[in-house]
Protein backbone atom coordinates (compact mmCIF):
# COMPACT_ATOMS: atom_id res chain seq x y z
CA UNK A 1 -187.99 60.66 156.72
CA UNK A 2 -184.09 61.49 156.15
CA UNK A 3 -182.13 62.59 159.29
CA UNK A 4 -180.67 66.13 158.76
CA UNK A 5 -176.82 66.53 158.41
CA UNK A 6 -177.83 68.11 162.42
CA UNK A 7 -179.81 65.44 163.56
CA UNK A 8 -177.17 62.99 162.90
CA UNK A 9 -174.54 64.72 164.24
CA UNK A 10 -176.59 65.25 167.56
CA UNK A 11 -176.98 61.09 167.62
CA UNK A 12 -173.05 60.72 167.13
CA UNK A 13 -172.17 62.95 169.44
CA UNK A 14 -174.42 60.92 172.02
CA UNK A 15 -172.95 57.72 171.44
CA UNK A 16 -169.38 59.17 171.28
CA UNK A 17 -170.37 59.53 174.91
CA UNK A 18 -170.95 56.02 175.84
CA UNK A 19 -168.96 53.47 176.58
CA UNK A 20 -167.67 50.91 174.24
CA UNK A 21 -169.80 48.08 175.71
CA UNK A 22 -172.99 50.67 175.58
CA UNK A 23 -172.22 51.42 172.11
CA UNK A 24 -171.78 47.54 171.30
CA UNK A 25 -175.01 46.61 173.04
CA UNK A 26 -176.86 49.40 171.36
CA UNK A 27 -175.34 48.77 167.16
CA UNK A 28 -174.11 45.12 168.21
CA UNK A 29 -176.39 42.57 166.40
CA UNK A 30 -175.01 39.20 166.74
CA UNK A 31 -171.26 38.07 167.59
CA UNK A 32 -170.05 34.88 164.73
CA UNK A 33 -166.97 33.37 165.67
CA UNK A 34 -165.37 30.69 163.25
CA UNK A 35 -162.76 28.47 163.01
CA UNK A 36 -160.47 28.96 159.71
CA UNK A 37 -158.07 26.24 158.35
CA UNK A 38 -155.00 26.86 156.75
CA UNK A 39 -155.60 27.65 153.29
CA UNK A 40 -158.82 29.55 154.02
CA UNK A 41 -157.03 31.47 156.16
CA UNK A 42 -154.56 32.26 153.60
CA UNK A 43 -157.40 33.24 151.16
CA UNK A 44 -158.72 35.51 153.38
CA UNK A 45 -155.56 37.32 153.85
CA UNK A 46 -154.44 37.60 150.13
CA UNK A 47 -157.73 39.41 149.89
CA UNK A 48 -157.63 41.66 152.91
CA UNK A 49 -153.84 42.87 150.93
CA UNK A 50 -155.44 42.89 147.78
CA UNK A 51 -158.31 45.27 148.65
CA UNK A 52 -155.79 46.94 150.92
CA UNK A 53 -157.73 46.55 154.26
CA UNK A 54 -156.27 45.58 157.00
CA UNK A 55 -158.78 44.19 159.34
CA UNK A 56 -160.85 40.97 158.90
CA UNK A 57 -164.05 42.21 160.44
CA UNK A 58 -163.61 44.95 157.73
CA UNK A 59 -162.86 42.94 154.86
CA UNK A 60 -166.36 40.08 155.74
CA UNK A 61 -168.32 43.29 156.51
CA UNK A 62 -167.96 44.61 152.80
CA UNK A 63 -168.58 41.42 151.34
CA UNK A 64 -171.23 40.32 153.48
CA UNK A 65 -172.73 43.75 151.84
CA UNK A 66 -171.39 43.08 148.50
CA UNK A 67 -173.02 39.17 148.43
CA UNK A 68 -176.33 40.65 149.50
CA UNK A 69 -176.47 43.71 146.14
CA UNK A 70 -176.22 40.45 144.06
CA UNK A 71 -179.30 38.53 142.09
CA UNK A 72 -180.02 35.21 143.48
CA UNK A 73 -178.28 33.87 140.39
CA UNK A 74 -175.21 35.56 140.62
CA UNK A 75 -174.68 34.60 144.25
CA UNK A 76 -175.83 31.14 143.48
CA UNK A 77 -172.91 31.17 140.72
CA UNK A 78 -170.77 32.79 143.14
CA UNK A 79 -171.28 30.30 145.98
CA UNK A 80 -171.45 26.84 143.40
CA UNK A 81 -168.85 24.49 145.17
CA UNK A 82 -169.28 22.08 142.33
């Protein structure tokens, strides 16, 4: 069932209230740390300016979320190395 506009507003309210390691430990999933070399590094930054956003985690988040809306076959083309 949907939350109402209330309900939600009751649930941020209570987690504007904790603090920002009980907030991580309650939304925080899993924690992926990489290495980047040069030029991916550089690719990932020409995109961050081109969609205007300025912080990785931002940028990865929306097209972790944007990879997963796609068919199998356009992520498959999408992905192709060769």
């Amino acid at each position: 069932m949907a939350k109402t506009p209330t309900q939600r507003k009751q649930e941020q309210r209570e987690r504007d209230k904790l603090t920002k390691e009980e907030r991580e430990a309650l939304l925080l999933s899993r924690r992926i740390v990489t290495d980047l070399y040069h030029n991916t590094d550089n690719a990932l930054k020409r995109s961050m300016a081109r969609a205007g956003i300025e912080e990785e985690q931002d940028l990865i988040s929306r097209l972790i979320h944007g990879a997963d809306r796609l068919t199998d076959k356009q992520l498959e083309r999408l992905i192709r190395t060769t």
